[in-house]
N, C-alpha and C. Protein backbone atom coordinates (compact mmCIF):
# COMPACT_ATOMS: atom_id res chain seq x y z
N UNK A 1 7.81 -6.64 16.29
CA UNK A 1 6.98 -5.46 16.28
C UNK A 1 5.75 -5.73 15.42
N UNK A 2 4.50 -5.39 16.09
CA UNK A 2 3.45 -5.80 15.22
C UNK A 2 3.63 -4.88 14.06
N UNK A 3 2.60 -4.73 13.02
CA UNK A 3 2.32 -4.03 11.63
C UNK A 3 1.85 -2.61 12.37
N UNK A 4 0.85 -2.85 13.23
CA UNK A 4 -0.14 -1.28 13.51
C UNK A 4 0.97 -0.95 14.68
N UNK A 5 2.26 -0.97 15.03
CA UNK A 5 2.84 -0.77 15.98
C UNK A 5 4.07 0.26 14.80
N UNK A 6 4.18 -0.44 13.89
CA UNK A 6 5.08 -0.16 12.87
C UNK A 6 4.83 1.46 11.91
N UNK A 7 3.24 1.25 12.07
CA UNK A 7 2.61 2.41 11.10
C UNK A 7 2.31 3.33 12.21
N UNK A 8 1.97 2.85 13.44
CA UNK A 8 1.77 4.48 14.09
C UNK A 8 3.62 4.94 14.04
N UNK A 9 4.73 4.15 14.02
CA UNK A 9 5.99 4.57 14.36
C UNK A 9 6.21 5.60 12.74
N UNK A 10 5.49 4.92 12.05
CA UNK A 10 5.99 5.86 10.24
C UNK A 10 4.96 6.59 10.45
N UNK A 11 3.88 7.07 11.21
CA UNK A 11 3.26 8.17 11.21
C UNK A 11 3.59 9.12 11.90
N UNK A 12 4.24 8.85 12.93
CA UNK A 12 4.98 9.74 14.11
C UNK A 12 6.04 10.63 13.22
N UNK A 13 6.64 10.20 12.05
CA UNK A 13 7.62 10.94 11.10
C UNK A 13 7.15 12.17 10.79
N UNK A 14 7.67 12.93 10.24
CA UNK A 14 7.66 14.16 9.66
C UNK A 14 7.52 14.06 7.79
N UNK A 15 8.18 13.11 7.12
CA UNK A 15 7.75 12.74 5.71
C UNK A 15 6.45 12.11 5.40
N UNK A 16 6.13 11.47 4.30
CA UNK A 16 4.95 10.69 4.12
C UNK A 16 5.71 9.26 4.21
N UNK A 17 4.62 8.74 4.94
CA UNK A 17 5.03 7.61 5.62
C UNK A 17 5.16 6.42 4.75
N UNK A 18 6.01 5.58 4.74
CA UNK A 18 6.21 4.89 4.01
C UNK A 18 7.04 3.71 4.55
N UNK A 19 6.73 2.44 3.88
CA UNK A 19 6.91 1.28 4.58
C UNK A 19 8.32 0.84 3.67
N UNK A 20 9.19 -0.15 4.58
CA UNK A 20 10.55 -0.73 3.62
C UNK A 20 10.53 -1.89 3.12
N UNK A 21 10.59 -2.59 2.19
CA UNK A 21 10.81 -3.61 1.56
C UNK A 21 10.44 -4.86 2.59
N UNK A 22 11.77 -5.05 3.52
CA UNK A 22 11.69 -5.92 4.47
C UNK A 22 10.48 -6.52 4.94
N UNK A 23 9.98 -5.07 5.54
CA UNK A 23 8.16 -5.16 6.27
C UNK A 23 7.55 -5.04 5.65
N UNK A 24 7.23 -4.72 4.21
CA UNK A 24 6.30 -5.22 3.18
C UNK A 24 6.15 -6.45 3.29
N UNK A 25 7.76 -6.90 2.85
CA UNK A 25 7.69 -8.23 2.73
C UNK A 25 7.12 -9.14 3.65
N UNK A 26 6.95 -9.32 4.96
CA UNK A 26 6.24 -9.34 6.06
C UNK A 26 5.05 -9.01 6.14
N UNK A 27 4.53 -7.94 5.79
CA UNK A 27 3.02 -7.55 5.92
C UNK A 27 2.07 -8.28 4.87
N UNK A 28 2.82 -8.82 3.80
CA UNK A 28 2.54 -9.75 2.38
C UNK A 28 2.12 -11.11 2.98
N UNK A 29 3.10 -11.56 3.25
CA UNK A 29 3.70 -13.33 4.19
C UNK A 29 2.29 -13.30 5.48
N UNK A 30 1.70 -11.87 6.04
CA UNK A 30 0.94 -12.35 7.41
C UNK A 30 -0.03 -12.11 6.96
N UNK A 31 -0.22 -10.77 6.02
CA UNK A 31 -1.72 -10.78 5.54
C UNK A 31 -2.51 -10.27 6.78
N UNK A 32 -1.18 -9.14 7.58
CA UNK A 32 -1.81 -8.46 8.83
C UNK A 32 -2.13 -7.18 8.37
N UNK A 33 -2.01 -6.80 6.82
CA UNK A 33 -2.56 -5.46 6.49
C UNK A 33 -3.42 -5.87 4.99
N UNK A 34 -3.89 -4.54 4.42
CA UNK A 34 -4.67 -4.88 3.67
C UNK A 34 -3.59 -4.10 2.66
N UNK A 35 -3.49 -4.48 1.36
CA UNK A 35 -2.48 -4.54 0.47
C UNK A 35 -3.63 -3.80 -0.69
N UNK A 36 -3.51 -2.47 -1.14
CA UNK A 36 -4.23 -1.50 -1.74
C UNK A 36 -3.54 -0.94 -2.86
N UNK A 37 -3.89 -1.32 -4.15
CA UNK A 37 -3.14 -1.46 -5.55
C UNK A 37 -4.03 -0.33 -6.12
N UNK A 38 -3.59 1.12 -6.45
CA UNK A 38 -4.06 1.82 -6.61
C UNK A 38 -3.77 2.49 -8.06
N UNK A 39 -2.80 1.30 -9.16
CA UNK A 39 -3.04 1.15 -10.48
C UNK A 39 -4.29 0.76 -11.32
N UNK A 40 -4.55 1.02 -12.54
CA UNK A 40 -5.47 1.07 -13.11
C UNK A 40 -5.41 -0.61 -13.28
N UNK A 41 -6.94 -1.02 -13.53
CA UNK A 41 -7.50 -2.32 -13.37
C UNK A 41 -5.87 -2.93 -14.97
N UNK A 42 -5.75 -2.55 -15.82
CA UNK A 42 -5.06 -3.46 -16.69
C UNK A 42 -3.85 -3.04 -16.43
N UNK A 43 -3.52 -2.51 -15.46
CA UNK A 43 -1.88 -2.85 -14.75
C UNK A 43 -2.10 -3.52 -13.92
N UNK A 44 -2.96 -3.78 -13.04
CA UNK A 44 -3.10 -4.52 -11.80
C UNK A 44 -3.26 -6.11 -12.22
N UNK A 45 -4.33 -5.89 -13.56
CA UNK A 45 -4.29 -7.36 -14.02
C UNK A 45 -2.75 -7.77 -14.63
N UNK A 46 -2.14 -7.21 -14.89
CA UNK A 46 -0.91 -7.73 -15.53
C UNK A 46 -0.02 -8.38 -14.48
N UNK A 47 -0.05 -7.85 -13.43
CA UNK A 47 0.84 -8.35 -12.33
C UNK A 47 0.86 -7.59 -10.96
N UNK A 48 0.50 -8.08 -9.83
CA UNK A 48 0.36 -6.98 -8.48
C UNK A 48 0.60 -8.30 -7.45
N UNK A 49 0.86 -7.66 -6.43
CA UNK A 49 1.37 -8.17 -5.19
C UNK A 49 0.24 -9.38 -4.87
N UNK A 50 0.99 -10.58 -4.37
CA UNK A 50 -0.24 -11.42 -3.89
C UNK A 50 -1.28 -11.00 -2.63
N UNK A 51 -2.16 -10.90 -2.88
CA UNK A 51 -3.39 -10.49 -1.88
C UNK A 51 -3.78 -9.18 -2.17
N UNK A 52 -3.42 -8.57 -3.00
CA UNK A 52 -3.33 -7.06 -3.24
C UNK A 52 -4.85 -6.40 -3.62
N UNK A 53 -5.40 -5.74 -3.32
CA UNK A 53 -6.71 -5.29 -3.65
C UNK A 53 -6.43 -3.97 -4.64
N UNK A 54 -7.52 -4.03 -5.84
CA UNK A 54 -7.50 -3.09 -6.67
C UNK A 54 -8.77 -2.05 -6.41
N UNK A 55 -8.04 -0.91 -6.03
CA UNK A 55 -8.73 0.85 -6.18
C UNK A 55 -7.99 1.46 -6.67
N UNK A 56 -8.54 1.65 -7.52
CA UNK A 56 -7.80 2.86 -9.04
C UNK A 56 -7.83 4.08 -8.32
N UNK A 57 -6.74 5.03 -8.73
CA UNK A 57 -6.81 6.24 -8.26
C UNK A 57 -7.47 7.08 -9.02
N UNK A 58 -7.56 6.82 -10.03
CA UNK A 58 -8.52 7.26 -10.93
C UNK A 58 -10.30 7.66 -10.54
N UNK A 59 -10.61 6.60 -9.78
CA UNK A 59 -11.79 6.45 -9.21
C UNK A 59 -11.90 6.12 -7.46
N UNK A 60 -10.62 6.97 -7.29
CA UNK A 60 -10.42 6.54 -5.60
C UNK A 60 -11.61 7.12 -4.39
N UNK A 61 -11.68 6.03 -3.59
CA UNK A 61 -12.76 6.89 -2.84
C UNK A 61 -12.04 6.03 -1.28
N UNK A 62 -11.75 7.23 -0.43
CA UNK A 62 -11.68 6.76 0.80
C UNK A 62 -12.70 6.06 1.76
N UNK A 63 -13.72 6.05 1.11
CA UNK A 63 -14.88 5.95 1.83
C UNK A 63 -15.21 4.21 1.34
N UNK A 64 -14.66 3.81 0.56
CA UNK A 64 -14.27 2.37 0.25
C UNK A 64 -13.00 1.34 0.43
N UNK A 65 -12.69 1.56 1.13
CA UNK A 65 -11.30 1.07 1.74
C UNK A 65 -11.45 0.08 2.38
N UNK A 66 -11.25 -1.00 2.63
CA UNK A 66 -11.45 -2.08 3.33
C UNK A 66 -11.38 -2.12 5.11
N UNK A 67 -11.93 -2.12 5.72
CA UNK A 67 -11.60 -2.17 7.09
C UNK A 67 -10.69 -2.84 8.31
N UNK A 68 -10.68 -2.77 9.37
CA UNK A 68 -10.22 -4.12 10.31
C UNK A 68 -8.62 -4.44 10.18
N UNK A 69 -7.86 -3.82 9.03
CA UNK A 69 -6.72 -4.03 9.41
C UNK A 69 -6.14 -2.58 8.75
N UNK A 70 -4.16 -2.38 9.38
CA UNK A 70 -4.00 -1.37 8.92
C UNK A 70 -3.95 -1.72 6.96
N UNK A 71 -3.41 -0.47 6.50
CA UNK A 71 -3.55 -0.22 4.95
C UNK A 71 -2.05 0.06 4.43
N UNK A 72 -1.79 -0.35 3.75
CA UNK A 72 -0.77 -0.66 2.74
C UNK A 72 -0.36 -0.46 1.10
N UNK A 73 -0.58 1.37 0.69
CA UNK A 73 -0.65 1.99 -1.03
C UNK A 73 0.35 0.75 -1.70
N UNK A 74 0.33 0.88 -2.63
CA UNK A 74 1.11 0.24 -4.38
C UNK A 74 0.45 0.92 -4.99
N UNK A 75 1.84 1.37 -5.71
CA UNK A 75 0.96 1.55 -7.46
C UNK A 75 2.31 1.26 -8.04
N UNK A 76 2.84 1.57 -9.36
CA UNK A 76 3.85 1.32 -10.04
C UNK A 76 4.95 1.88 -9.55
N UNK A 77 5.49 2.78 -9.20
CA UNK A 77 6.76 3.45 -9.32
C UNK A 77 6.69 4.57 -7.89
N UNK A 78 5.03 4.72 -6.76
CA UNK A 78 5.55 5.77 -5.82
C UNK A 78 4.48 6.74 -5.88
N UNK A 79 4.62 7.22 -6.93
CA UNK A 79 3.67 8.57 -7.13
C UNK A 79 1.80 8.85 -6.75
N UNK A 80 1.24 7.43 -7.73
CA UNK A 80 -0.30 7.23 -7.02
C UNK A 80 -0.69 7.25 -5.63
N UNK A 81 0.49 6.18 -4.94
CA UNK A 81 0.12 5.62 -4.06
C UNK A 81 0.20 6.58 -2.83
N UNK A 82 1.53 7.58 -3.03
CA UNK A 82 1.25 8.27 -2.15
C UNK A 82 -0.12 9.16 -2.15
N UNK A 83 -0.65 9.69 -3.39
CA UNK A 83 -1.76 10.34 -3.55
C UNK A 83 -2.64 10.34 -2.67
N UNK A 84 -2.79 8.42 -3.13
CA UNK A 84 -4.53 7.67 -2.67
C UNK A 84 -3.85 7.98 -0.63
N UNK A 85 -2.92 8.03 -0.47
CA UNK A 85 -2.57 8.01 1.10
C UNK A 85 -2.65 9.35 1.92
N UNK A 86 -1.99 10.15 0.87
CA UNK A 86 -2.97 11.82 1.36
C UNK A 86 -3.97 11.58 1.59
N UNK A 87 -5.08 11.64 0.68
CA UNK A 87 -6.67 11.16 0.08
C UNK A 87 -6.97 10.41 1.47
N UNK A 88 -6.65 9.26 1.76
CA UNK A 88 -6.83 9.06 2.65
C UNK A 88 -6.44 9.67 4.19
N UNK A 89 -5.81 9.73 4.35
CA UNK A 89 -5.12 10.97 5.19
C UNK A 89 -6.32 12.06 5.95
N UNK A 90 -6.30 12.74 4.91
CA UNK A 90 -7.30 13.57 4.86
C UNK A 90 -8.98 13.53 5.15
N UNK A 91 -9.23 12.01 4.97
CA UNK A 91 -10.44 11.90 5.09
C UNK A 91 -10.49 11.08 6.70
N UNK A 92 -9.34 11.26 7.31
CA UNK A 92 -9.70 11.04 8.72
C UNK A 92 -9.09 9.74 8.87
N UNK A 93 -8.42 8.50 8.04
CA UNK A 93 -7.94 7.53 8.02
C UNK A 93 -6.55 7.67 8.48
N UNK A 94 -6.22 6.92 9.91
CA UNK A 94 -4.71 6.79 9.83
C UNK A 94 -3.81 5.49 9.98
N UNK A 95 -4.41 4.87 9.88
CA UNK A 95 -3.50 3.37 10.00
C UNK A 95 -3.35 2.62 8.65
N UNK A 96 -2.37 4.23 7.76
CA UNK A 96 -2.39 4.16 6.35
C UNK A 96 -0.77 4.28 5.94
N UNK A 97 0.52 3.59 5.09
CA UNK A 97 1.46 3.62 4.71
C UNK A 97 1.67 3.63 3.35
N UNK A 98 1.92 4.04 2.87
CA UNK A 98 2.95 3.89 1.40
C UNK A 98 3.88 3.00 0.99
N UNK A 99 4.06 1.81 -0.34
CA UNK A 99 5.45 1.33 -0.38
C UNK A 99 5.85 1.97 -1.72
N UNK A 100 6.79 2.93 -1.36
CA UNK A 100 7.15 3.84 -2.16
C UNK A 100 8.10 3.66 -3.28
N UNK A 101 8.77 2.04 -3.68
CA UNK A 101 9.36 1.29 -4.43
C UNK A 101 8.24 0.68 -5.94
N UNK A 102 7.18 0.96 -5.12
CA UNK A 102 6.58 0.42 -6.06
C UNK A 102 6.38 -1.26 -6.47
N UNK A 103 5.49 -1.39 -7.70
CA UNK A 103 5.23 -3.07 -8.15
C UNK A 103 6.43 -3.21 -8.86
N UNK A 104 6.94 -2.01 -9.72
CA UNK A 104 8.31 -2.20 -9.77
C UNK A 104 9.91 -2.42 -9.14
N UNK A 105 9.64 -1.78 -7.91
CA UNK A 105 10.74 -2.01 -7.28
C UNK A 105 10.24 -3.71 -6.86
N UNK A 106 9.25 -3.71 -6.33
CA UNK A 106 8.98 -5.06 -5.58
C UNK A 106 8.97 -6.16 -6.14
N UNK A 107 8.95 -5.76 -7.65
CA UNK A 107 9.63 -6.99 -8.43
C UNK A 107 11.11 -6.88 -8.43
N UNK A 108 11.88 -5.90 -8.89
CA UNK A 108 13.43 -5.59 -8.85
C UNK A 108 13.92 -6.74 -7.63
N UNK A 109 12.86 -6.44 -6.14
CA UNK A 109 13.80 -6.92 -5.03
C UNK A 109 13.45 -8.51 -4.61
N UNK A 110 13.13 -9.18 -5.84
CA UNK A 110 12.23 -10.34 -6.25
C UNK A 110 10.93 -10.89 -5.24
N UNK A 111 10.34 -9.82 -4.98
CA UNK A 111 8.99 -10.25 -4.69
C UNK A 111 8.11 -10.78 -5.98
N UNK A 112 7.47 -12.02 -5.11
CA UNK A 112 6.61 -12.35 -6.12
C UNK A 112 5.05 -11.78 -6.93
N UNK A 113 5.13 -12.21 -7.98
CA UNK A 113 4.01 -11.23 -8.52
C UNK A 113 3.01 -12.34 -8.77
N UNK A 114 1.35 -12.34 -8.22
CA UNK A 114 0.43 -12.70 -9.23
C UNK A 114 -0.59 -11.91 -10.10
N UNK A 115 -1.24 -12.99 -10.56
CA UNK A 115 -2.33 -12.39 -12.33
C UNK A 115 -3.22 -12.75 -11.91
């Protein structure tokens, strides 16, 4: 199943959509989505997903989001990321998911981290 085959299926849901470990892990490895770290720049520097792009929610703007592939929230623990995915949501963007485990869970389930 492709990635944008995967996210219209978690948009079709009724919750906020959100991606599982597995197909993270997958969407990481193909680098068929864009990986959107929406912790503040000195959490992100400490450790974030490889390929991971930093937009603070702090200073989030949908209108800066990277293009051309679907989108993929992180932040620490769940809570930001869904935010920045409303936020986006809302501003007309939908080929947008959540990993709702977090940089924490995604270390827990030994994904690798770089600095």
């Amino acid at each position: 199943m492709s990635f944008a085959t995967l996210i219209a299926r978690l948009l079709g849901s009724s919750s906020v959509p959100a991606i599982e470990h597995e197909d993270m892990q997958k969407a990481v490895e193909s680098g068929e989505c864009h990986i959107v770290d929406v912790r503040e720049p000195q959490e992100y520097q400490s450790g974030h997903v490889p390929g991971a792009l930093n937009h603070p929610l702090s200073a989030f703007d949908p209108s800066n989001l990277p293009q051309g592939k679907p989108l993929i929230f992180i932040c620490q623990a769940g809570g930001r990321s869904a935010k920045a995915l409303a936020a986006t949501h809302s501003a007309g963007r939908a080929d947008a998911v959540h990993y709702a485990p977090g940089t924490g869970g995604w270390k827990r389930r030994g994904g690798s981290i770089a600095l």
